[in-house]
Each structure stands twice: as C-alpha cells, then as structure tokens.
PDB file of N, CA and C in Angstrom:
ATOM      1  N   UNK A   1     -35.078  17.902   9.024  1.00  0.00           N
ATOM      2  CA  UNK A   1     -34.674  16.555   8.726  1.00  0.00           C
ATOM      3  C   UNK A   1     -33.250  16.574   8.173  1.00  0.00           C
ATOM      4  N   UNK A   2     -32.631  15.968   8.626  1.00  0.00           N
ATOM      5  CA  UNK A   2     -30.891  15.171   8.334  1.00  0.00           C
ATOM      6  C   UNK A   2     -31.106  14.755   6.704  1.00  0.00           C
ATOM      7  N   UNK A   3     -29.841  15.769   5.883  1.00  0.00           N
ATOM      8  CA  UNK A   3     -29.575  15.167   4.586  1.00  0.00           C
ATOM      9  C   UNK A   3     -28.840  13.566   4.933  1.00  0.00           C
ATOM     10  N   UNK A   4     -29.138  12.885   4.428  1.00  0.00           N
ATOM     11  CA  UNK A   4     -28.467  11.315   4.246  1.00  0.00           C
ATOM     12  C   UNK A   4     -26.674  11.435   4.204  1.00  0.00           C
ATOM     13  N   UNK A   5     -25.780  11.124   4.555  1.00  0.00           N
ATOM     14  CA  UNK A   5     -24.441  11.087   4.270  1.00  0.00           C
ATOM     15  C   UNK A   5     -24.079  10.546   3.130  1.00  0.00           C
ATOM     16  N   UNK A   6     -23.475  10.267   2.276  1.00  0.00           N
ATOM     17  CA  UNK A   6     -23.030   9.364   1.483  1.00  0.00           C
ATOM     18  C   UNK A   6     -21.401   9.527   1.120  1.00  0.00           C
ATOM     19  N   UNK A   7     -21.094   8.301   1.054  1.00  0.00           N
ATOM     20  CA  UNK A   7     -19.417   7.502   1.289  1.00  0.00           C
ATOM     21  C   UNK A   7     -19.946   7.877  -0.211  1.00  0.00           C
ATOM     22  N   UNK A   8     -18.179   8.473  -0.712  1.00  0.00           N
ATOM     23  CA  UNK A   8     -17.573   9.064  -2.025  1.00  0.00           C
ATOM     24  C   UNK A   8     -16.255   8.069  -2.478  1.00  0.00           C
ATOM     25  N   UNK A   9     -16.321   7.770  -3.367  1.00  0.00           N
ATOM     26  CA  UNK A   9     -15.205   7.587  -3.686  1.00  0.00           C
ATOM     27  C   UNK A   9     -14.763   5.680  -4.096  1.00  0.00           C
ATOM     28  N   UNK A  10     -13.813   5.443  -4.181  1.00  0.00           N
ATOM     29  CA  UNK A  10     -13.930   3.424  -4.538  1.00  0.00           C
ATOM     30  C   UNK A  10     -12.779   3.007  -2.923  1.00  0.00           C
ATOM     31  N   UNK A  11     -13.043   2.000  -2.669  1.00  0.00           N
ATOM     32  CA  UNK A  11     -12.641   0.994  -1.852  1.00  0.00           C
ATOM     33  C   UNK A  11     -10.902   0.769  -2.530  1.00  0.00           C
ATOM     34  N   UNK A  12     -10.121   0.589  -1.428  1.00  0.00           N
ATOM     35  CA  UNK A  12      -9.023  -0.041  -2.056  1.00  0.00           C
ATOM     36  C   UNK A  12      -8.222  -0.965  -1.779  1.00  0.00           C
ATOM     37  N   UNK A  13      -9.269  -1.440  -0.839  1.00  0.00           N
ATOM     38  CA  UNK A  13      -9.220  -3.221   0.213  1.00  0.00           C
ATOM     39  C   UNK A  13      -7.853  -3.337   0.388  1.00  0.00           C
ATOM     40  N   UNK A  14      -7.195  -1.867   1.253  1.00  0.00           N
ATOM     41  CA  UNK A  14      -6.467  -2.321   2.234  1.00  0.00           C
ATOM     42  C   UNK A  14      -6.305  -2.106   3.474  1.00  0.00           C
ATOM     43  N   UNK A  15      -7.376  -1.958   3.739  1.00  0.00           N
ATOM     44  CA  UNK A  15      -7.649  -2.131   5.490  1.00  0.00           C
ATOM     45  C   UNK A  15      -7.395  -0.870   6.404  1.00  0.00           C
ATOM     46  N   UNK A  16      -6.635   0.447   5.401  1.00  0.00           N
ATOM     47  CA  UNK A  16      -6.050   1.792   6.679  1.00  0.00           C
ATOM     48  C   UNK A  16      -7.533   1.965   7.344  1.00  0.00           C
ATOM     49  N   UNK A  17      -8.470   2.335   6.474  1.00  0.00           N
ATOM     50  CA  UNK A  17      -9.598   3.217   7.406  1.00  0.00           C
ATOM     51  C   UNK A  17     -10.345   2.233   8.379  1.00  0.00           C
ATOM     52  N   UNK A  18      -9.614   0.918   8.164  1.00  0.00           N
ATOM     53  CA  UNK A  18     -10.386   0.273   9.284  1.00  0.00           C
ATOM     54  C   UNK A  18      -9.270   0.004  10.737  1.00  0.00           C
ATOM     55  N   UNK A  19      -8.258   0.589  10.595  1.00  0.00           N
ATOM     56  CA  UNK A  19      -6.919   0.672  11.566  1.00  0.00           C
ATOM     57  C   UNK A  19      -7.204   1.696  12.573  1.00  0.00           C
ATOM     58  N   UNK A  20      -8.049   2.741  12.553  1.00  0.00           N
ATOM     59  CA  UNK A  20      -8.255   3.315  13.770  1.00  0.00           C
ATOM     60  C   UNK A  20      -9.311   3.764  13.841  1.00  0.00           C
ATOM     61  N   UNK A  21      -9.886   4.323  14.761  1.00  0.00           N
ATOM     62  CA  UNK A  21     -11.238   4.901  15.053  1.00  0.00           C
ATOM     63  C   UNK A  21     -11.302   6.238  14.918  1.00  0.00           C
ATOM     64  N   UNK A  22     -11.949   6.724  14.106  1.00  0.00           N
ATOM     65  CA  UNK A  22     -11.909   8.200  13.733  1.00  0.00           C
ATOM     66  C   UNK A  22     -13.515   9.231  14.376  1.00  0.00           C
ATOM     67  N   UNK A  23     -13.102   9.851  14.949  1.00  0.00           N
ATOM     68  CA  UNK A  23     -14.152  10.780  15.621  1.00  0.00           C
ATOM     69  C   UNK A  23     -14.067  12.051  15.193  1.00  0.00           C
ATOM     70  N   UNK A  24     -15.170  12.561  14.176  1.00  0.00           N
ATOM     71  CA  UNK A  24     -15.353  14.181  13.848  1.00  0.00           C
ATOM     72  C   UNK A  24     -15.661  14.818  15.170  1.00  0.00           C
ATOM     73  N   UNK A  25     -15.490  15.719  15.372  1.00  0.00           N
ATOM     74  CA  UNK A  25     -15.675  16.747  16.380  1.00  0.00           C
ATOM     75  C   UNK A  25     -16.239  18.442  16.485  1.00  0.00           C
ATOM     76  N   UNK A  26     -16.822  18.886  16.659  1.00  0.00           N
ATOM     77  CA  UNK A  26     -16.676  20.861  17.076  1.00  0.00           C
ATOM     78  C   UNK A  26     -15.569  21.420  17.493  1.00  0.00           C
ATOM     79  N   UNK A  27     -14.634  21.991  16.369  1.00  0.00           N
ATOM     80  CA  UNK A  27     -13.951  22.911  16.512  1.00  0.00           C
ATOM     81  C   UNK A  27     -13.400  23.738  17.529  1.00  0.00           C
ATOM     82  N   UNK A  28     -14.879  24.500  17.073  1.00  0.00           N
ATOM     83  CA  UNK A  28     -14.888  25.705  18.544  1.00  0.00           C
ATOM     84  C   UNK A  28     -15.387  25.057  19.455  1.00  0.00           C
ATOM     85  N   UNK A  29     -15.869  24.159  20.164  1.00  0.00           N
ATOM     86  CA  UNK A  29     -15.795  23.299  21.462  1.00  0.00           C
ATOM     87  C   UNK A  29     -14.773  23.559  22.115  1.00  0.00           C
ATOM     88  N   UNK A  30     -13.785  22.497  21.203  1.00  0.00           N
ATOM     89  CA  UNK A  30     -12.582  22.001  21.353  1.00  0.00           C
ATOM     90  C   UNK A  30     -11.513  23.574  22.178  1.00  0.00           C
ATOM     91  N   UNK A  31     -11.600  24.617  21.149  1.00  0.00           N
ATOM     92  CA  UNK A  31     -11.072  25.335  21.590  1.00  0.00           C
ATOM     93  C   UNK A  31     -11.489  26.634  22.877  1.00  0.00           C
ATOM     94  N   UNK A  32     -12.668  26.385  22.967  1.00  0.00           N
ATOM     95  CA  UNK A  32     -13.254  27.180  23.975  1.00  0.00           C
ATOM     96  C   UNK A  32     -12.623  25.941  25.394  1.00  0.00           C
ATOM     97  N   UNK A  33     -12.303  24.594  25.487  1.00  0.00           N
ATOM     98  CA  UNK A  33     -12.573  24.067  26.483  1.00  0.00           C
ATOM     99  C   UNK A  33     -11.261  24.090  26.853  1.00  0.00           C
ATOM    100  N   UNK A  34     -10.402  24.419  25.786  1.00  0.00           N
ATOM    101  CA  UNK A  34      -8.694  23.924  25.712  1.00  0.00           C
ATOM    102  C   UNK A  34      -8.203  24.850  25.308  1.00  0.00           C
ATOM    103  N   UNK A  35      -8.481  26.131  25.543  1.00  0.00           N
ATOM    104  CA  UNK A  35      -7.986  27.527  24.696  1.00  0.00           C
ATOM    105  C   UNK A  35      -7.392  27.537  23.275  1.00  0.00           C
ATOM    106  N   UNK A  36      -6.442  26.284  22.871  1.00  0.00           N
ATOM    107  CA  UNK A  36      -5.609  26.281  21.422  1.00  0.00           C
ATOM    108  C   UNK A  36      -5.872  24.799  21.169  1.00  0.00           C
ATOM    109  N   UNK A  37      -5.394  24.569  20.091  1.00  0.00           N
ATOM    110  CA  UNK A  37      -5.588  23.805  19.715  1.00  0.00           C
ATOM    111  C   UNK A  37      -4.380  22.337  19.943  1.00  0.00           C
ATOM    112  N   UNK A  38      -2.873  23.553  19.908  1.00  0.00           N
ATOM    113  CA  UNK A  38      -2.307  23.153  20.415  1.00  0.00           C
ATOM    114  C   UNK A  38      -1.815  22.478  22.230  1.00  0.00           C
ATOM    115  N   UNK A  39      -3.274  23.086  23.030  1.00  0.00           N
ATOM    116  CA  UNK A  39      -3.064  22.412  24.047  1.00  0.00           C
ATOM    117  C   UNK A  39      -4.310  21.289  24.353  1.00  0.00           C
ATOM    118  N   UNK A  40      -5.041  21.218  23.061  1.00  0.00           N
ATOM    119  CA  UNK A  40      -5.909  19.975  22.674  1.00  0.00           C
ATOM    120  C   UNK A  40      -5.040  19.133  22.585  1.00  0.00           C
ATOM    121  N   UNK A  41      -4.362  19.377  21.603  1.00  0.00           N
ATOM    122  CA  UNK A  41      -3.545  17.704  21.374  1.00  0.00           C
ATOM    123  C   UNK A  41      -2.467  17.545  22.313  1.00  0.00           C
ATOM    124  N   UNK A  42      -2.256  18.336  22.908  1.00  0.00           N
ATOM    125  CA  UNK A  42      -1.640  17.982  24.111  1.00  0.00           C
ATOM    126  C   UNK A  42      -2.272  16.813  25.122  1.00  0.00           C
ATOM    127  N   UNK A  43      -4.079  17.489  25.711  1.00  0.00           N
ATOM    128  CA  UNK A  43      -4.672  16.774  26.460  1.00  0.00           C
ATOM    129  C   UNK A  43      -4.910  15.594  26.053  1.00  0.00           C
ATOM    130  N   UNK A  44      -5.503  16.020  24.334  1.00  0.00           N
ATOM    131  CA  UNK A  44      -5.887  14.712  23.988  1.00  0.00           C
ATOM    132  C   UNK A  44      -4.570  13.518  23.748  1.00  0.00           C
ATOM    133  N   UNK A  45      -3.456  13.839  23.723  1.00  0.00           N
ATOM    134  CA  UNK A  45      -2.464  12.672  23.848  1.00  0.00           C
ATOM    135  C   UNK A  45      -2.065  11.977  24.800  1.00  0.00           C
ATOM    136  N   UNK A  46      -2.618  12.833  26.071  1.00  0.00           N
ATOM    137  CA  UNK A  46      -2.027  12.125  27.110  1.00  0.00           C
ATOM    138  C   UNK A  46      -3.415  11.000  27.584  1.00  0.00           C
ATOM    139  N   UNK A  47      -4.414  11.011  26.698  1.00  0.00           N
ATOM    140  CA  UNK A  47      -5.386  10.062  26.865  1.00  0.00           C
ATOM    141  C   UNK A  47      -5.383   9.165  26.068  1.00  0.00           C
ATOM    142  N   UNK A  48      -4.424   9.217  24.890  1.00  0.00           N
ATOM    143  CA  UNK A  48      -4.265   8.276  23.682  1.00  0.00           C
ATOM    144  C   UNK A  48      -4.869   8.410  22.582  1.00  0.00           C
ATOM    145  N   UNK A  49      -5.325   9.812  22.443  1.00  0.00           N
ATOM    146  CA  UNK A  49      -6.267  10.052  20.689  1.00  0.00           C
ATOM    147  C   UNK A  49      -5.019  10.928  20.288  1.00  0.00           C
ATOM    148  N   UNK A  50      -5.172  11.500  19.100  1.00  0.00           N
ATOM    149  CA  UNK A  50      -4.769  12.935  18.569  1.00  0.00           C
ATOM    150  C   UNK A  50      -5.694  13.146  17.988  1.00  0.00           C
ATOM    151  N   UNK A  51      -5.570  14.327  17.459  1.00  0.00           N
ATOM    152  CA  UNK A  51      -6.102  15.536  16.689  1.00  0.00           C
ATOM    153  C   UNK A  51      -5.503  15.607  15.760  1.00  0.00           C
ATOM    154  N   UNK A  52      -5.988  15.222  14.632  1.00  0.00           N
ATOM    155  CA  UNK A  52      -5.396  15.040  13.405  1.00  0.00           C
ATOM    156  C   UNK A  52      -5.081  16.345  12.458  1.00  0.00           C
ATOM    157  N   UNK A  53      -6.823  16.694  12.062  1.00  0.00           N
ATOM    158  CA  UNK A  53      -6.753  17.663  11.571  1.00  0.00           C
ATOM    159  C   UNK A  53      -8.326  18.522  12.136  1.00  0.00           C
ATOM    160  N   UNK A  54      -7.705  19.658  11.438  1.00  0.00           N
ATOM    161  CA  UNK A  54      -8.661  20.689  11.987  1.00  0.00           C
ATOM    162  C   UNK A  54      -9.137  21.602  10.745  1.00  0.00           C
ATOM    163  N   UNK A  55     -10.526  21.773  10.555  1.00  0.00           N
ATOM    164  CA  UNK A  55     -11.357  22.319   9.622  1.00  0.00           C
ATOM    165  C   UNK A  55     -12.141  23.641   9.654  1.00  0.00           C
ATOM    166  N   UNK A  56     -11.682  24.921  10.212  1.00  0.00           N
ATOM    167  CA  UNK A  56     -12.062  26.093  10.785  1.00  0.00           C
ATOM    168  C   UNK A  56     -13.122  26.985  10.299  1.00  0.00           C
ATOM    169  N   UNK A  57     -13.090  26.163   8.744  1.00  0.00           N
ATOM    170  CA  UNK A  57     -14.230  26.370   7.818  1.00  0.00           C
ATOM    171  C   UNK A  57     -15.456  26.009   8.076  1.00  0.00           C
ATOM    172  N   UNK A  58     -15.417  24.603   8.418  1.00  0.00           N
ATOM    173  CA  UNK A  58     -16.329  24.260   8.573  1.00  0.00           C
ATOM    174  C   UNK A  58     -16.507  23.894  10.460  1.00  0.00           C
ATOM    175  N   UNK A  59     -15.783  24.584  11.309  1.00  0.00           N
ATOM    176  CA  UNK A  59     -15.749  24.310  12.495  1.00  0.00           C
ATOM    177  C   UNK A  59     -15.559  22.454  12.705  1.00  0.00           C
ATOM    178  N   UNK A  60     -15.310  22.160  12.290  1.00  0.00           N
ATOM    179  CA  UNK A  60     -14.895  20.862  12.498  1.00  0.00           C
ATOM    180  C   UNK A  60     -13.113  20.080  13.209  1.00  0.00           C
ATOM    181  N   UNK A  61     -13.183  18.982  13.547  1.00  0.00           N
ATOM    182  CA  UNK A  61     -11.756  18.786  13.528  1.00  0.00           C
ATOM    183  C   UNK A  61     -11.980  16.912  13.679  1.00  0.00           C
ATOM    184  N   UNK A  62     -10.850  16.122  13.766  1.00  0.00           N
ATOM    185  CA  UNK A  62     -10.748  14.974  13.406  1.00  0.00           C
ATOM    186  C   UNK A  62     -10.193  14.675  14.390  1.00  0.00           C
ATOM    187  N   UNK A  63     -10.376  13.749  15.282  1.00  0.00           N
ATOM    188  CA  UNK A  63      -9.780  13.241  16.365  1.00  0.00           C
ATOM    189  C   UNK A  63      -9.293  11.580  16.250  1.00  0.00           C
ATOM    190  N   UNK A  64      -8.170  10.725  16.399  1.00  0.00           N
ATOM    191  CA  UNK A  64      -8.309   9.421  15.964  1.00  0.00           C
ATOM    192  C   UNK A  64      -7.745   8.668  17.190  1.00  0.00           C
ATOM    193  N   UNK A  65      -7.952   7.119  17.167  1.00  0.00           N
ATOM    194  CA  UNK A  65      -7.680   6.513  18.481  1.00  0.00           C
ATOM    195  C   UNK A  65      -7.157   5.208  17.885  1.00  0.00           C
ATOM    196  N   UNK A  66      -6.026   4.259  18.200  1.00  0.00           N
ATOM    197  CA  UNK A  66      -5.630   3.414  17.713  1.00  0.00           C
ATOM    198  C   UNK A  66      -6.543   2.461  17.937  1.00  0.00           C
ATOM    199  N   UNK A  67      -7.652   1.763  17.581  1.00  0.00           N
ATOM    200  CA  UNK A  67      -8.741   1.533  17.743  1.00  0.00           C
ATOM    201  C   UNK A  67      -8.890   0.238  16.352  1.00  0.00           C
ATOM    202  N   UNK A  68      -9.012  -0.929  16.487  1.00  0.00           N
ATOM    203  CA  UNK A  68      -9.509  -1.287  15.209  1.00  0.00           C
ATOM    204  C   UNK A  68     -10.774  -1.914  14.967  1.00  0.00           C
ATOM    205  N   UNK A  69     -10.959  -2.412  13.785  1.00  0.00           N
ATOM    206  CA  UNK A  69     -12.485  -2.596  13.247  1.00  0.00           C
ATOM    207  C   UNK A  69     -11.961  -4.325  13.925  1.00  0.00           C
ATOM    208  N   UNK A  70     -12.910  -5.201  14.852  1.00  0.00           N
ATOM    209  CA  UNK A  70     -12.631  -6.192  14.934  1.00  0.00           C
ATOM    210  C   UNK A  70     -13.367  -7.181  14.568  1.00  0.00           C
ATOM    211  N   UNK A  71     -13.466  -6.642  13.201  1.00  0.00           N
ATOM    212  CA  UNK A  71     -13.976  -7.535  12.100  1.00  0.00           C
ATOM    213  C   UNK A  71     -13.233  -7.570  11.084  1.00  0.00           C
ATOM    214  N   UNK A  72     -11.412  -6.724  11.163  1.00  0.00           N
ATOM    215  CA  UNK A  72     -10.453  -6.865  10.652  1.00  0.00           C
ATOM    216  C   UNK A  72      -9.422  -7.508  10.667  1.00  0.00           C
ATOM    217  N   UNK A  73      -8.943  -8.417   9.632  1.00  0.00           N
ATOM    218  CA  UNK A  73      -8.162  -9.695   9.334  1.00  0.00           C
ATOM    219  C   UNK A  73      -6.972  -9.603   9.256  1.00  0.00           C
ATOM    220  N   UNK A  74      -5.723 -10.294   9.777  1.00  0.00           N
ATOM    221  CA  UNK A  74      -4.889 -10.122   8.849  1.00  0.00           C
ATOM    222  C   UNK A  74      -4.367  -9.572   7.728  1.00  0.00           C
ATOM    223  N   UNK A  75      -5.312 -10.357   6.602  1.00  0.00           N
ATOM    224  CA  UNK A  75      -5.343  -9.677   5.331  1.00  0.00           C
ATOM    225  C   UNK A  75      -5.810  -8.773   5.456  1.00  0.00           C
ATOM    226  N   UNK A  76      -6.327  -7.834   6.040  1.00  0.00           N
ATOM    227  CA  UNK A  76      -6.421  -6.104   5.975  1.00  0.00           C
ATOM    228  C   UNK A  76      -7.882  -6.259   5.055  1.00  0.00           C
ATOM    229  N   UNK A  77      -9.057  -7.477   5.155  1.00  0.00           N
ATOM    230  CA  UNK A  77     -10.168  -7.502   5.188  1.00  0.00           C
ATOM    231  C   UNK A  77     -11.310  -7.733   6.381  1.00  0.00           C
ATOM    232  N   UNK A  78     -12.246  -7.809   5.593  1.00  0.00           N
ATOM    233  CA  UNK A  78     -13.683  -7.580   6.531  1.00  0.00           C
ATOM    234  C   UNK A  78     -13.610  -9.828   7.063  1.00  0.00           C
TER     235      UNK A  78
END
C-alpha cells in the first residue's frame, strides 16, 4: 500500500506553481532511452518541456511544460 503524499510547507498566493505543469519522472528511464541527459533536454525541447532538474539519488528528474492551471486568474489566484 502507497504512503499518502503530503504538501509541506505555507502557500504564498502568487500563482508560480500554478504557471506550468510539472511532471516527476524516472531518471534512469530517461537516460537509458536518451543516453545523457543532456540529449534529453535536447529532445525534450524540441517538443516544448524541459528538464529542469535531475535527482540521481533518488532516480528521479522534473520535467515542466508551459502549461497553466485554468482555474488561474489574473490575480495569480484560484
């Protein structure tokens, strides 16, 4: 069974994390499919994400897409 996630930290109602779409990913996926990492963000740019960051620790990496929450306002609220 799946430990529960839980969001850390306070709100600071200004709207960045709702400005793009953020996708965790597998690491070593990534690099078994794309040999480096550097020719990940290559591929992945020419599709319109990047690769933000990369977590080797935890095999992870961060992929983002200019993407917004469109339940986001002007005012950089819900």
């Amino acid at each position: 069974m799946r430990k529960k996630k839980e969001r850390k930290g306070t709100c600071a109602q200004c709207g960045e994390c709702c400005k793009k779409l953020r996708i965790t990913t597998v690491l070593s996926h990534i690099i078994e499919n794309h040999g480096s990492v550097d020719e990940a963000r290559i591929y992945y740019s020419f599709r319109g994400m990047r690769l933000t960051e990369t977590y080797p620790a935890i095999d992870r990496a961060l992929l983002e897409l200019d993407i917004p929450c469109n339940q986001l306002s002007a005012e950089n609220t819900c």
